[in-house]
PDB file of N, CA and C in Angstrom:
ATOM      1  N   UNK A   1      68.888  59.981 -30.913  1.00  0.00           N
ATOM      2  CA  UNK A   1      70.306  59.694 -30.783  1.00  0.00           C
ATOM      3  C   UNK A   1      70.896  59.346 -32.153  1.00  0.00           C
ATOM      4  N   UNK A   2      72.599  59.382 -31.864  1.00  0.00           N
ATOM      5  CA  UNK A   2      72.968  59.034 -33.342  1.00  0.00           C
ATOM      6  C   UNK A   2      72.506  57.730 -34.033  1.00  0.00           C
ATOM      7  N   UNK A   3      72.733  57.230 -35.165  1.00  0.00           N
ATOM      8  CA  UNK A   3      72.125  56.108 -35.355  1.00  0.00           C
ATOM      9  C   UNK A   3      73.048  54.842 -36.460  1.00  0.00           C
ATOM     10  N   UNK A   4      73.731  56.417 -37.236  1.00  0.00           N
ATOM     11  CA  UNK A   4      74.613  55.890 -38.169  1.00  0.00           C
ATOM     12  C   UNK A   4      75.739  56.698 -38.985  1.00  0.00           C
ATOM     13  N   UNK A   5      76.811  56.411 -39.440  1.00  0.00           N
ATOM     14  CA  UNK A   5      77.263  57.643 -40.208  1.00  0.00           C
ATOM     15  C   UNK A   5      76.718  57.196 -41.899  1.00  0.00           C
ATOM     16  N   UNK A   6      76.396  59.257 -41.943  1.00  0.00           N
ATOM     17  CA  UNK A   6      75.533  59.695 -43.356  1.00  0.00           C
ATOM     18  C   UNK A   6      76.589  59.240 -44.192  1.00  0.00           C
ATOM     19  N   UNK A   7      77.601  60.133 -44.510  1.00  0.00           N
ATOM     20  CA  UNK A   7      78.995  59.581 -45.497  1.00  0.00           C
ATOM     21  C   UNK A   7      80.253  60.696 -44.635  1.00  0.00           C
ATOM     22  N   UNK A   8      80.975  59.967 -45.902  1.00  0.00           N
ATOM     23  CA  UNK A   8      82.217  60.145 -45.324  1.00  0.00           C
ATOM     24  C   UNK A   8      82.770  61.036 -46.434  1.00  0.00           C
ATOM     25  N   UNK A   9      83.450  62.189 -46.721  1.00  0.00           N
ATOM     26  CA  UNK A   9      84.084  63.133 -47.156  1.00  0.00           C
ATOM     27  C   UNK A   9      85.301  62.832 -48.497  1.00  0.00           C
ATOM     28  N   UNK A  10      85.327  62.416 -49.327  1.00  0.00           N
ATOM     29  CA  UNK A  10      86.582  62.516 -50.193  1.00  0.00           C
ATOM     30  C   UNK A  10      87.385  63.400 -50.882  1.00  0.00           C
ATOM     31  N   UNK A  11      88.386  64.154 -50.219  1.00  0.00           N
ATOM     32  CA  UNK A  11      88.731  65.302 -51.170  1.00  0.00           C
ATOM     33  C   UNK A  11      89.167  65.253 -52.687  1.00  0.00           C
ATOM     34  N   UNK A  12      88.890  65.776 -53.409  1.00  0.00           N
ATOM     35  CA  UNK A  12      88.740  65.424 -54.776  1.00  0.00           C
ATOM     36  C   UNK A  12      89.839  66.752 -55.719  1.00  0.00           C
ATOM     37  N   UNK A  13      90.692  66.910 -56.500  1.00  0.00           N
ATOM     38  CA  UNK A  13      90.674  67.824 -57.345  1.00  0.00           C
ATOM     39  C   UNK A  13      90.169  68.026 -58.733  1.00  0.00           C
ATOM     40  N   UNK A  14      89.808  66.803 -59.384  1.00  0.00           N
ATOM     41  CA  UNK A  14      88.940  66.428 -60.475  1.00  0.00           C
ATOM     42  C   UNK A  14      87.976  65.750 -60.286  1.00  0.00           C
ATOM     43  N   UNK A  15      86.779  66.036 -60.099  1.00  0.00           N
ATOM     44  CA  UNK A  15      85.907  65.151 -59.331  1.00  0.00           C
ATOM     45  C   UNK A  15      85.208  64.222 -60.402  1.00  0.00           C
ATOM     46  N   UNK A  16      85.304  64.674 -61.959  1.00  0.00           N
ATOM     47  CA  UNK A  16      85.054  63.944 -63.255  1.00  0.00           C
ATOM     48  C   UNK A  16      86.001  62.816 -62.959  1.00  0.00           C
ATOM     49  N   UNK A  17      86.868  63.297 -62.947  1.00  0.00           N
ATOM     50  CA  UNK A  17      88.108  61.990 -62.837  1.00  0.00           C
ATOM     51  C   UNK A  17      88.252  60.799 -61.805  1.00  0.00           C
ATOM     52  N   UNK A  18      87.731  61.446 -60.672  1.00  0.00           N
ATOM     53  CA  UNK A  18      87.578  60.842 -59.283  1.00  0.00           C
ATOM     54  C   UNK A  18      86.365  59.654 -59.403  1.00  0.00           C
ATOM     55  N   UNK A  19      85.432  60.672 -59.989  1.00  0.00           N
ATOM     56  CA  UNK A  19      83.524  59.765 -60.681  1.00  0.00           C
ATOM     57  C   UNK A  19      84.007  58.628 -60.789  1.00  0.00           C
ATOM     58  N   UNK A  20      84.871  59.000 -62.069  1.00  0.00           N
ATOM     59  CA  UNK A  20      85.215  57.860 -63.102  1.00  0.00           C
ATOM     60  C   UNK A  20      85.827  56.875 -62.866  1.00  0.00           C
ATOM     61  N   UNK A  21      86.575  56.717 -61.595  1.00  0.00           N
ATOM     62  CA  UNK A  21      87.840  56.180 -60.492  1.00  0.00           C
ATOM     63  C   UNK A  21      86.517  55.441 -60.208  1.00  0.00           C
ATOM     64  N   UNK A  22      86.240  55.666 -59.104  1.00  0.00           N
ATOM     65  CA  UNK A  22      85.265  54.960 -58.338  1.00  0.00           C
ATOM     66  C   UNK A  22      83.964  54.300 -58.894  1.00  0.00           C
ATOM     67  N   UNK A  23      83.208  55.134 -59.945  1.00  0.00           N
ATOM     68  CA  UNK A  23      82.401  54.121 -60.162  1.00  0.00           C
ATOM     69  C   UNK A  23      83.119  53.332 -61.862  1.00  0.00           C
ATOM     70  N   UNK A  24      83.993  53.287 -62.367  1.00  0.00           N
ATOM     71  CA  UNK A  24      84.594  52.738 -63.756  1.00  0.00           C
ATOM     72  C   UNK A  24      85.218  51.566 -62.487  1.00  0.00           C
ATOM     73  N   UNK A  25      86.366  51.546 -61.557  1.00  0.00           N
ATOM     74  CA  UNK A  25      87.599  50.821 -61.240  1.00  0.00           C
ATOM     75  C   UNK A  25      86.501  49.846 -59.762  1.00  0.00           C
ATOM     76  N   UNK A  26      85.672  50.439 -59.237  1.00  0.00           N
ATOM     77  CA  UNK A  26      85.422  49.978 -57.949  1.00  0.00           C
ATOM     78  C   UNK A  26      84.113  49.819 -57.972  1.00  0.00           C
ATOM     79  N   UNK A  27      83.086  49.939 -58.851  1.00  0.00           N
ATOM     80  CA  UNK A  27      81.952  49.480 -59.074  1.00  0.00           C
ATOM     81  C   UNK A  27      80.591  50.486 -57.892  1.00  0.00           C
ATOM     82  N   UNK A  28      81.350  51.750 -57.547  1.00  0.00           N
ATOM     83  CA  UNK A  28      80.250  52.350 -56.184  1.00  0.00           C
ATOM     84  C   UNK A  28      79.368  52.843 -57.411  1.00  0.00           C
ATOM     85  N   UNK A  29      78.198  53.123 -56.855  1.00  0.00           N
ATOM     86  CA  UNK A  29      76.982  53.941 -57.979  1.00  0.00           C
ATOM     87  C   UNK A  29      76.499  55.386 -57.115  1.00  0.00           C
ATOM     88  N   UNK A  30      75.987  55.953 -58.397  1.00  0.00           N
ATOM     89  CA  UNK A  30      75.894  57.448 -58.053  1.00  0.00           C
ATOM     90  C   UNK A  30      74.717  57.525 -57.343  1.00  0.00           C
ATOM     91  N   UNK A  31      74.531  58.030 -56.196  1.00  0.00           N
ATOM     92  CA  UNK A  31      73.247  58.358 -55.671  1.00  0.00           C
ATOM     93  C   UNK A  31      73.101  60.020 -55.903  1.00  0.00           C
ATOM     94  N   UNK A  32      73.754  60.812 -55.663  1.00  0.00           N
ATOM     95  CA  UNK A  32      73.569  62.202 -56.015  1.00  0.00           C
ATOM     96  C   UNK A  32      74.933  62.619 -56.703  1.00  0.00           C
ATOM     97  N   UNK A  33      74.473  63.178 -57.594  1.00  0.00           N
ATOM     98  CA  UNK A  33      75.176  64.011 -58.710  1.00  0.00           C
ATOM     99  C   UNK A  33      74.617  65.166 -58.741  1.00  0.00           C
ATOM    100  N   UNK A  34      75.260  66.671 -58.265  1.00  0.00           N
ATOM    101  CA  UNK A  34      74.640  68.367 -58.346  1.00  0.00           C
ATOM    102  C   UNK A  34      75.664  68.864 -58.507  1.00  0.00           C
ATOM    103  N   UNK A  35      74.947  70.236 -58.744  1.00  0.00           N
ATOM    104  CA  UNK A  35      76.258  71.248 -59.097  1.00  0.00           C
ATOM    105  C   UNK A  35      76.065  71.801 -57.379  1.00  0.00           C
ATOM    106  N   UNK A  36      76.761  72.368 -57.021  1.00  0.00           N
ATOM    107  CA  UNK A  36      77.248  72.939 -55.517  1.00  0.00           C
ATOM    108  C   UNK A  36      77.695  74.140 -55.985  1.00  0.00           C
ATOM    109  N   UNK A  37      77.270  75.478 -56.370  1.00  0.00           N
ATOM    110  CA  UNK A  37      77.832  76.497 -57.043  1.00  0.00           C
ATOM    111  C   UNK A  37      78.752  76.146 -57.777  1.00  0.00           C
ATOM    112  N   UNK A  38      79.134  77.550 -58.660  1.00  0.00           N
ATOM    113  CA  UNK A  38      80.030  77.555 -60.070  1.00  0.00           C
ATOM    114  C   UNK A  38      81.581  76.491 -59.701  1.00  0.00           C
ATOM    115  N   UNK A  39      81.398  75.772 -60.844  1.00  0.00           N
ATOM    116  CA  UNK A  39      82.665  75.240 -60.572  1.00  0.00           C
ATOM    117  C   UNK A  39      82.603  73.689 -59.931  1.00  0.00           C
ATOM    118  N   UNK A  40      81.450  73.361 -58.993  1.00  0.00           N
ATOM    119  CA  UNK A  40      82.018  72.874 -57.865  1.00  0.00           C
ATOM    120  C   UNK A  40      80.684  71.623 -58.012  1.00  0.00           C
ATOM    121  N   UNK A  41      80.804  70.237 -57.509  1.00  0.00           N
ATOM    122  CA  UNK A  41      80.060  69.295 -57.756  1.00  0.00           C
ATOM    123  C   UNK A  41      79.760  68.680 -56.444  1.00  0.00           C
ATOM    124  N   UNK A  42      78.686  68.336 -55.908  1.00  0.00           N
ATOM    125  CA  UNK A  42      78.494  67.273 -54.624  1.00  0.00           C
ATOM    126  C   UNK A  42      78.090  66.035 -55.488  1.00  0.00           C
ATOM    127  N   UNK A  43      79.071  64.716 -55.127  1.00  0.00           N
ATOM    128  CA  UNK A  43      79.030  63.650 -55.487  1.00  0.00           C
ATOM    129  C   UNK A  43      78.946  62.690 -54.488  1.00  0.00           C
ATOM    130  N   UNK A  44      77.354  61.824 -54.455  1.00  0.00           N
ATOM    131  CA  UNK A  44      77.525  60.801 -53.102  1.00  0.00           C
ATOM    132  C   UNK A  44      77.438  59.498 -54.125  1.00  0.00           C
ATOM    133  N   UNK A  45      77.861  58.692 -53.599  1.00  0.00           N
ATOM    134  CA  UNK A  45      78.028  57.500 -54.104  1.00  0.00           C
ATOM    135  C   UNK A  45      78.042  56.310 -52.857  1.00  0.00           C
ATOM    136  N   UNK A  46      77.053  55.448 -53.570  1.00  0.00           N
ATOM    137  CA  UNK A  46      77.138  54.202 -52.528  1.00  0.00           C
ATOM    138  C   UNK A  46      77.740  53.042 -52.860  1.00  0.00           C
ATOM    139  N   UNK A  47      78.107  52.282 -52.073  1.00  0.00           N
ATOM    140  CA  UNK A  47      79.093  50.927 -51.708  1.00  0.00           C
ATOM    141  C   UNK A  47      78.110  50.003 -51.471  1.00  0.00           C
ATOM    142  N   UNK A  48      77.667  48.913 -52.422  1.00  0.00           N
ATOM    143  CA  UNK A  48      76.881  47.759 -52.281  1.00  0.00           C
ATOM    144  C   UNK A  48      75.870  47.577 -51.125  1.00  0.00           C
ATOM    145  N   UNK A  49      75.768  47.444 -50.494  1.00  0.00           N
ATOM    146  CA  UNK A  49      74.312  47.795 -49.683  1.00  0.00           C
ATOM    147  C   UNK A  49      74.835  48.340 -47.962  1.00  0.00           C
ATOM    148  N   UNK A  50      75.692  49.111 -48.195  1.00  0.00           N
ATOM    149  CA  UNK A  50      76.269  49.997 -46.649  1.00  0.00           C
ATOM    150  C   UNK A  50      75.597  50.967 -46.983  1.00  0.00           C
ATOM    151  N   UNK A  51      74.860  51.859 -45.500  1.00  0.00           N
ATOM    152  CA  UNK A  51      74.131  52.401 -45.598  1.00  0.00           C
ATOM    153  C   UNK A  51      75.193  53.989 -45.872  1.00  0.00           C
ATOM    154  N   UNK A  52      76.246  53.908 -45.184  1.00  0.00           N
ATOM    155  CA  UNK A  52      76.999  54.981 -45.391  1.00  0.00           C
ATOM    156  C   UNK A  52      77.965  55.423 -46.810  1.00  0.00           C
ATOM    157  N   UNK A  53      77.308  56.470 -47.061  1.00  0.00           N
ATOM    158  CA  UNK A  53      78.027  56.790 -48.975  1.00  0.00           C
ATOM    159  C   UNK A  53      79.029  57.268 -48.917  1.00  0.00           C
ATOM    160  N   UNK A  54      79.720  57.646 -49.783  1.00  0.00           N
ATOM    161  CA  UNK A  54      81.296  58.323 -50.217  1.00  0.00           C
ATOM    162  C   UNK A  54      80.652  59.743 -51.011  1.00  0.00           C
ATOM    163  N   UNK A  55      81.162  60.926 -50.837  1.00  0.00           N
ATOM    164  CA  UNK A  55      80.936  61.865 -51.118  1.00  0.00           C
ATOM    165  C   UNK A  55      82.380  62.443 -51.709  1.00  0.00           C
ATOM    166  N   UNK A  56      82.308  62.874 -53.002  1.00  0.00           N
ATOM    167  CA  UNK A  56      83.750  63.187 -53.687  1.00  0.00           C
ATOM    168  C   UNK A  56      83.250  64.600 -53.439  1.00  0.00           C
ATOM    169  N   UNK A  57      84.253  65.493 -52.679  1.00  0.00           N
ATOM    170  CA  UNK A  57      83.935  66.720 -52.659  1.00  0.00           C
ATOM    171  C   UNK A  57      85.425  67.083 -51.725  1.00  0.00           C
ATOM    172  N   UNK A  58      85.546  68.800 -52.281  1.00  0.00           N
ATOM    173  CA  UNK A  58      86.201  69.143 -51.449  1.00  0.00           C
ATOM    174  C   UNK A  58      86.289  70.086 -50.454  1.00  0.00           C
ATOM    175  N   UNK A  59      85.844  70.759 -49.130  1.00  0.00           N
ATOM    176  CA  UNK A  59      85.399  71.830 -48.629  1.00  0.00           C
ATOM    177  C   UNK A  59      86.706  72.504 -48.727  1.00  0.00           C
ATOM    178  N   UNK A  60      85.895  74.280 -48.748  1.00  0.00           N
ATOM    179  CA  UNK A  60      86.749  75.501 -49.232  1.00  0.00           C
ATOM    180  C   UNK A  60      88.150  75.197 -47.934  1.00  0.00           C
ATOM    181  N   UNK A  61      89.535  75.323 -48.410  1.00  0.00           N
ATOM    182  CA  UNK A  61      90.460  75.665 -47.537  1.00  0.00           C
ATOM    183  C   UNK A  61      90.669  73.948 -47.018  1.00  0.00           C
ATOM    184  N   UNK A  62      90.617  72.981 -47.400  1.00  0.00           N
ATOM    185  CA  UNK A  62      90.837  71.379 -47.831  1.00  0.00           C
ATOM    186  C   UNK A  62      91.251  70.724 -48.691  1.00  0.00           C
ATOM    187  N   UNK A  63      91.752  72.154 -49.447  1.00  0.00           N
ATOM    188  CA  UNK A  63      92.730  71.599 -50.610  1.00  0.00           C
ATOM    189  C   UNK A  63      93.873  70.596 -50.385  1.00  0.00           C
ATOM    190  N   UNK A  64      94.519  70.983 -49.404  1.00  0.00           N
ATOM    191  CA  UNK A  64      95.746  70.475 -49.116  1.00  0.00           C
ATOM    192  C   UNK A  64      95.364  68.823 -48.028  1.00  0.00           C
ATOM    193  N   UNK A  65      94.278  68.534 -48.065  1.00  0.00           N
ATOM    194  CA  UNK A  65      94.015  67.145 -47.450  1.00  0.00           C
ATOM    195  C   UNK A  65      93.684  66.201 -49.261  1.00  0.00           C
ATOM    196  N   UNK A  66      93.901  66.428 -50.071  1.00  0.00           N
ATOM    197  CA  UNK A  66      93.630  65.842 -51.203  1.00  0.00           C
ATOM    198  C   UNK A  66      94.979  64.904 -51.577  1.00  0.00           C
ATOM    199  N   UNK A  67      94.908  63.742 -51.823  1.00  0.00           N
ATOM    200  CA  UNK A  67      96.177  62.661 -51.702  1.00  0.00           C
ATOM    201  C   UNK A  67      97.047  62.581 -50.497  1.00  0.00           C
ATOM    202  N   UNK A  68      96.133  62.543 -49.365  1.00  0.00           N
ATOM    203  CA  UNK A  68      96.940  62.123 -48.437  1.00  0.00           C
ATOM    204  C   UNK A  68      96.094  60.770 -47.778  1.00  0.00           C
ATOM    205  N   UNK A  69      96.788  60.365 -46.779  1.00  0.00           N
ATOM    206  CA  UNK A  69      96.211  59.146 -46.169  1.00  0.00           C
ATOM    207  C   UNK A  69      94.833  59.343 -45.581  1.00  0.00           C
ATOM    208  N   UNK A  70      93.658  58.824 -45.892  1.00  0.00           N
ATOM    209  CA  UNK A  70      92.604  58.967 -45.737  1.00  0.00           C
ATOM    210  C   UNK A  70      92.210  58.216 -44.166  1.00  0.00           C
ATOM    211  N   UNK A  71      91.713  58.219 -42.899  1.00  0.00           N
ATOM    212  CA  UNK A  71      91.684  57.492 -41.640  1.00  0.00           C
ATOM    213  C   UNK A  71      90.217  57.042 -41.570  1.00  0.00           C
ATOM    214  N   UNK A  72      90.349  55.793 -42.821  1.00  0.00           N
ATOM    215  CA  UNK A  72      89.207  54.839 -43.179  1.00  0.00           C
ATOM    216  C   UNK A  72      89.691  53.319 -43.552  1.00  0.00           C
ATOM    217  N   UNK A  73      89.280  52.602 -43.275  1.00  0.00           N
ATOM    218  CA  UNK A  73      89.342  51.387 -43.828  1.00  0.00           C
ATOM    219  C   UNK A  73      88.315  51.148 -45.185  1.00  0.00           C
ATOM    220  N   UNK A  74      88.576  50.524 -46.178  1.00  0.00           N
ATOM    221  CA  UNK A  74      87.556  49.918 -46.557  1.00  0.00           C
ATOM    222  C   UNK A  74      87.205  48.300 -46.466  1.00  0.00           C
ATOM    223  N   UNK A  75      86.124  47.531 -46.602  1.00  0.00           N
ATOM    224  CA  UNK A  75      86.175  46.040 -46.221  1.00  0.00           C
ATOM    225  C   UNK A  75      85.761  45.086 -47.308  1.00  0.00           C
ATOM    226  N   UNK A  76      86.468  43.775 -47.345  1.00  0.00           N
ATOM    227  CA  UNK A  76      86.164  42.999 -48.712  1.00  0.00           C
ATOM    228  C   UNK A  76      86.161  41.955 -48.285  1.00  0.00           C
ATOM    229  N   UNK A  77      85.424  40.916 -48.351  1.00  0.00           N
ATOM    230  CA  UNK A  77      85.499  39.767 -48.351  1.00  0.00           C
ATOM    231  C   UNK A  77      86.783  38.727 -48.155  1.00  0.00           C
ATOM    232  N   UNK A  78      87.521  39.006 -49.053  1.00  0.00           N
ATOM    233  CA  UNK A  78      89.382  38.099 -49.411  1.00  0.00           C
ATOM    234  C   UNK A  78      89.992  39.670 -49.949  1.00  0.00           C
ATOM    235  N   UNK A  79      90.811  40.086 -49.012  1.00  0.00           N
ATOM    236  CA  UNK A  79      91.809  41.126 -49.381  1.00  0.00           C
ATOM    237  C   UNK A  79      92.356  40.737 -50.753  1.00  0.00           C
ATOM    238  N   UNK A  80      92.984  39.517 -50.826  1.00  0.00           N
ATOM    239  CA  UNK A  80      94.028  39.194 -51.636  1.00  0.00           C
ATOM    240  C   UNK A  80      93.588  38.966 -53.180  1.00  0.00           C
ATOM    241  N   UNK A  81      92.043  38.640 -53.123  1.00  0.00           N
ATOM    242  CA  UNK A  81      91.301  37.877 -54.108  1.00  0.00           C
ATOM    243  C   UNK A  81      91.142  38.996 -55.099  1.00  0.00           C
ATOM    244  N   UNK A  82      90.900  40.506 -54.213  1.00  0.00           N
ATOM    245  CA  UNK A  82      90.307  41.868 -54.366  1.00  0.00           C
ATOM    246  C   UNK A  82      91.265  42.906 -54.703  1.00  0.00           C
ATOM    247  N   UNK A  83      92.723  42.400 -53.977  1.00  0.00           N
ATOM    248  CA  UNK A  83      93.890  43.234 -54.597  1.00  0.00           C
ATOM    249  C   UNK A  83      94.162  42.768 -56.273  1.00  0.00           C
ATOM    250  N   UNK A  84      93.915  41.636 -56.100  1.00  0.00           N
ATOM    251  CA  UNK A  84      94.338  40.931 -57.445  1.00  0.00           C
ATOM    252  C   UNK A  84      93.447  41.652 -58.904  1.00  0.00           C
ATOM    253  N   UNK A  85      92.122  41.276 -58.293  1.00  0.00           N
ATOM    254  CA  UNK A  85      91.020  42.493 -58.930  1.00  0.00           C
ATOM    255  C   UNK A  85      91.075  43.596 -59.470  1.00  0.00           C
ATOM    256  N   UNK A  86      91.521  44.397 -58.554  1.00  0.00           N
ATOM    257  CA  UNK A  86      91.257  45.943 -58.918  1.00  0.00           C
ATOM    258  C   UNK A  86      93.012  46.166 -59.355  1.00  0.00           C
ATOM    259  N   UNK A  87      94.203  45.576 -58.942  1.00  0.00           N
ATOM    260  CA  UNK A  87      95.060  45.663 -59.973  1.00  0.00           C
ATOM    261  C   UNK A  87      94.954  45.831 -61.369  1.00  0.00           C
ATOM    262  N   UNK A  88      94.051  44.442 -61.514  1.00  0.00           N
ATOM    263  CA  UNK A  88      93.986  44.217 -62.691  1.00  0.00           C
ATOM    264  C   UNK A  88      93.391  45.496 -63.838  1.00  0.00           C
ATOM    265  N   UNK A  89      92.605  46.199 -62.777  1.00  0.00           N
ATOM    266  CA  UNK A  89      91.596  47.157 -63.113  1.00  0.00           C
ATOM    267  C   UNK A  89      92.398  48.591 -63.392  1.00  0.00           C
ATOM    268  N   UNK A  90      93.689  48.359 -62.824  1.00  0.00           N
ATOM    269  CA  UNK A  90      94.558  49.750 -62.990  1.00  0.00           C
ATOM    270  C   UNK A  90      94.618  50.475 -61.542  1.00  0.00           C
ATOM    271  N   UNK A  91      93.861  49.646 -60.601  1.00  0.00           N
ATOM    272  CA  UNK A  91      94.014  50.608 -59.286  1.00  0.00           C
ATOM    273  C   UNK A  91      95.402  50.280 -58.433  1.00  0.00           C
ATOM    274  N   UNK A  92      96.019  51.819 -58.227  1.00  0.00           N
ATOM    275  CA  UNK A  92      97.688  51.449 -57.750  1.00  0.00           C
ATOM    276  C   UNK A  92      97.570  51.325 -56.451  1.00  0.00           C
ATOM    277  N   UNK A  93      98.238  49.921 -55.877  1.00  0.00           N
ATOM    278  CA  UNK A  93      98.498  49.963 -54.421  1.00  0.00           C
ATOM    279  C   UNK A  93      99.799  50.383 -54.008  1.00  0.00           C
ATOM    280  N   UNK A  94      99.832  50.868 -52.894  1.00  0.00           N
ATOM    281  CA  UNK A  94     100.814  51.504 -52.066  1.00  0.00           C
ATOM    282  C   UNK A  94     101.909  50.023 -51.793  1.00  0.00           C
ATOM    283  N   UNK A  95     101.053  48.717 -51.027  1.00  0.00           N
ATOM    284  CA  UNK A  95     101.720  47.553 -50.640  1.00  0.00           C
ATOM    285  C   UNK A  95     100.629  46.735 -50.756  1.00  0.00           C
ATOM    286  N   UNK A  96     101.191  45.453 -51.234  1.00  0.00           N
ATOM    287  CA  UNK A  96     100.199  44.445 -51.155  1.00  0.00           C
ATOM    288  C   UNK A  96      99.657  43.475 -49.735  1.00  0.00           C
ATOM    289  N   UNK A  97      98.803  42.977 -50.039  1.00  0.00           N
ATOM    290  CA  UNK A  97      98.228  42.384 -49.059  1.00  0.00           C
ATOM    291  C   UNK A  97      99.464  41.414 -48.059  1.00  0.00           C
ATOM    292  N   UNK A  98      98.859  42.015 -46.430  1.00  0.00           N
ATOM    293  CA  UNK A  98      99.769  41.490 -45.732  1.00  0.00           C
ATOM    294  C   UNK A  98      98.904  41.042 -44.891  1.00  0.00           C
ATOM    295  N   UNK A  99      99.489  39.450 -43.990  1.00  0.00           N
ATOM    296  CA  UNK A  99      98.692  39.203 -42.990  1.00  0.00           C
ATOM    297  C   UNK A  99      98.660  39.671 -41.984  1.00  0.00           C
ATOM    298  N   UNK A 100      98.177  39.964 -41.286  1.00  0.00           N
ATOM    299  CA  UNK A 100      98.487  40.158 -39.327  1.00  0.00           C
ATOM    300  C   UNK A 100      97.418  39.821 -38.492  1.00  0.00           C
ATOM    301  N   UNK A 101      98.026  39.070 -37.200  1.00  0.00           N
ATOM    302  CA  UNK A 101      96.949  38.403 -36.385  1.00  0.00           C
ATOM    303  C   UNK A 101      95.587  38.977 -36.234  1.00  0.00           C
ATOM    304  N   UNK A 102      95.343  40.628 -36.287  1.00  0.00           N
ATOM    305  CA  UNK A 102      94.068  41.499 -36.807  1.00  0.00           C
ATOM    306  C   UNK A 102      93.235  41.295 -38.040  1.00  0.00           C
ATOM    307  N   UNK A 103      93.629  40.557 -39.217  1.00  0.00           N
ATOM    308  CA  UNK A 103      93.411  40.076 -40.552  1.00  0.00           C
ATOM    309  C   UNK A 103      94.441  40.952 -41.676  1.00  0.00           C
ATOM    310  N   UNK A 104      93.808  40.399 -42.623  1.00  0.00           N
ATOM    311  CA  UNK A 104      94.840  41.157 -43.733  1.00  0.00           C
ATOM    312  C   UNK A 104      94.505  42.284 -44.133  1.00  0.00           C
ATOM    313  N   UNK A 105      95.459  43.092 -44.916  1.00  0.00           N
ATOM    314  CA  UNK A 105      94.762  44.557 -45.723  1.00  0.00           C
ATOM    315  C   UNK A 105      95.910  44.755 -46.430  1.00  0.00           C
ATOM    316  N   UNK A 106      95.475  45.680 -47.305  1.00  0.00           N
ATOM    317  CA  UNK A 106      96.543  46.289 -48.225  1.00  0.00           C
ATOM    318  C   UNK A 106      96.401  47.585 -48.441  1.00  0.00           C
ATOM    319  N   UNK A 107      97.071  48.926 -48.532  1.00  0.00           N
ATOM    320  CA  UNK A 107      96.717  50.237 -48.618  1.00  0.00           C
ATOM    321  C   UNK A 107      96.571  50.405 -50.515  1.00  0.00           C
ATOM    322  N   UNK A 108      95.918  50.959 -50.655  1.00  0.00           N
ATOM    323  CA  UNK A 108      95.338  51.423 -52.432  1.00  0.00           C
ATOM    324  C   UNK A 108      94.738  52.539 -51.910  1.00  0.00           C
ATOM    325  N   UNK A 109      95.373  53.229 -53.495  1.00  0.00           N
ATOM    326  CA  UNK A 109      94.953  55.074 -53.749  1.00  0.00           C
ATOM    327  C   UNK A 109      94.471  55.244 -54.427  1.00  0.00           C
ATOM    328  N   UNK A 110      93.776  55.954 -54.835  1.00  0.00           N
ATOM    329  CA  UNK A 110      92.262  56.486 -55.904  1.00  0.00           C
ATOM    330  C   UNK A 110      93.204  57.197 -56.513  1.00  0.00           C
ATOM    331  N   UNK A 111      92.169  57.874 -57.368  1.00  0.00           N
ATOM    332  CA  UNK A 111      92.929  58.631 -58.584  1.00  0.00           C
ATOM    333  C   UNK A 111      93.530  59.876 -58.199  1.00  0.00           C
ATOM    334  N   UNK A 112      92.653  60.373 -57.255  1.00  0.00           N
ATOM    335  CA  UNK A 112      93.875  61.969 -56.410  1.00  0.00           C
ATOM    336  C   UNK A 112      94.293  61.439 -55.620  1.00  0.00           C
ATOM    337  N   UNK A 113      95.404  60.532 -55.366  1.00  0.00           N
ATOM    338  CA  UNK A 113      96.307  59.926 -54.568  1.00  0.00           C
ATOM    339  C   UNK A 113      95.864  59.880 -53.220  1.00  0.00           C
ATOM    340  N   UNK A 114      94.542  59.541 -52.626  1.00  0.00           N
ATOM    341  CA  UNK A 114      94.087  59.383 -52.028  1.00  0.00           C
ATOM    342  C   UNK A 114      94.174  58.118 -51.198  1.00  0.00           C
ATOM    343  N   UNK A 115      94.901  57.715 -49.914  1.00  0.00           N
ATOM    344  CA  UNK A 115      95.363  56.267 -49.292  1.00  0.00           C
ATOM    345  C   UNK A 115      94.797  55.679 -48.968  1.00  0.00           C
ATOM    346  N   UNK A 116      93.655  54.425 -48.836  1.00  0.00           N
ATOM    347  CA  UNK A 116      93.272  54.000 -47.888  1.00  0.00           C
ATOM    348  C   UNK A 116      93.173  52.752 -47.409  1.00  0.00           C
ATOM    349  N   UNK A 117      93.235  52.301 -46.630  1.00  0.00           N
ATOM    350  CA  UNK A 117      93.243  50.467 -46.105  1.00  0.00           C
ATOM    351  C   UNK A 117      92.107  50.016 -46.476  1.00  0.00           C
ATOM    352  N   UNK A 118      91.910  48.927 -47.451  1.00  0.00           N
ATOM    353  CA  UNK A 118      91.636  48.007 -47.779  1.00  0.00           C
ATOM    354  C   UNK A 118      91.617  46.422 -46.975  1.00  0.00           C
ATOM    355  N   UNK A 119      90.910  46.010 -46.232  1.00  0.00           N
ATOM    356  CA  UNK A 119      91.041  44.949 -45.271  1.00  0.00           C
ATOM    357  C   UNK A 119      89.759  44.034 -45.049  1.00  0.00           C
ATOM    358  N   UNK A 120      90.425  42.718 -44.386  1.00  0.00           N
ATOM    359  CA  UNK A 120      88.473  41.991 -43.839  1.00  0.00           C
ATOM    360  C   UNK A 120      89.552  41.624 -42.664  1.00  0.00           C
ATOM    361  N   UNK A 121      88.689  40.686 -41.727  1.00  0.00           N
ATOM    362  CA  UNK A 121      88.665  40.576 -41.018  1.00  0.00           C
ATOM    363  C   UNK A 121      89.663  38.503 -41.289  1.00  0.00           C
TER     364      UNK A 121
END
């Protein structure tokens, strides 16, 4: 049976640039770095000890899902502590941290304008 999710998909148009986003601004590390035919790179990268990686890649005819709202959360300890953080770091948020009886989050975009919620509990 299933057990876990492998990773999750990031569409990328510079995936040098994207690398450099994620592991320079957000601290993920490279677990696989390949070439994927001419041109084209599979990049997995892991998130502090979650078993599920981030993969910067883009499948053929997925161009057009690249900087749009991504339907992921990511999770941090203190939203607010972490917006403050990666500001500092150059990463642009959409809106800053808001409360709601669900907990807080704030939406932040990667370097191909990529959206995603940022939240704890």
């Amino acid at each position: 049976m299933i057990t876990s999710v492998k990773f999750m998909s990031i569409p990328v148009a510079d995936p040098e640039r994207a690398l450099k986003f994620y592991t320079g601004k957000l601290d993920f590390k490279v677990a696989t770095d390949q070439e994927m035919g001419p041109g084209r790179r599979w990049i997995e990268l892991r998130l502090g000890k979650a078993q599920t990686r981030l993969v910067l890649f883009t499948m053929d005819g997925e161009e057009g899902r690249i900087g749009t709202r991504m339907n992921c959360s990511r999770a941090c300890d203190d939203v607010e502590a972490t917006w403050r953080q990666l500001s500092e770091r150059g990463v642009e948020f959409v809106s800053p941290p808001a409360k709601q009886p669900w907990g807080t989050f704030a939406i932040m975009k990667d370097s191909e304008g990529n959206q995603f919620v940022l939240g704890s509990e």
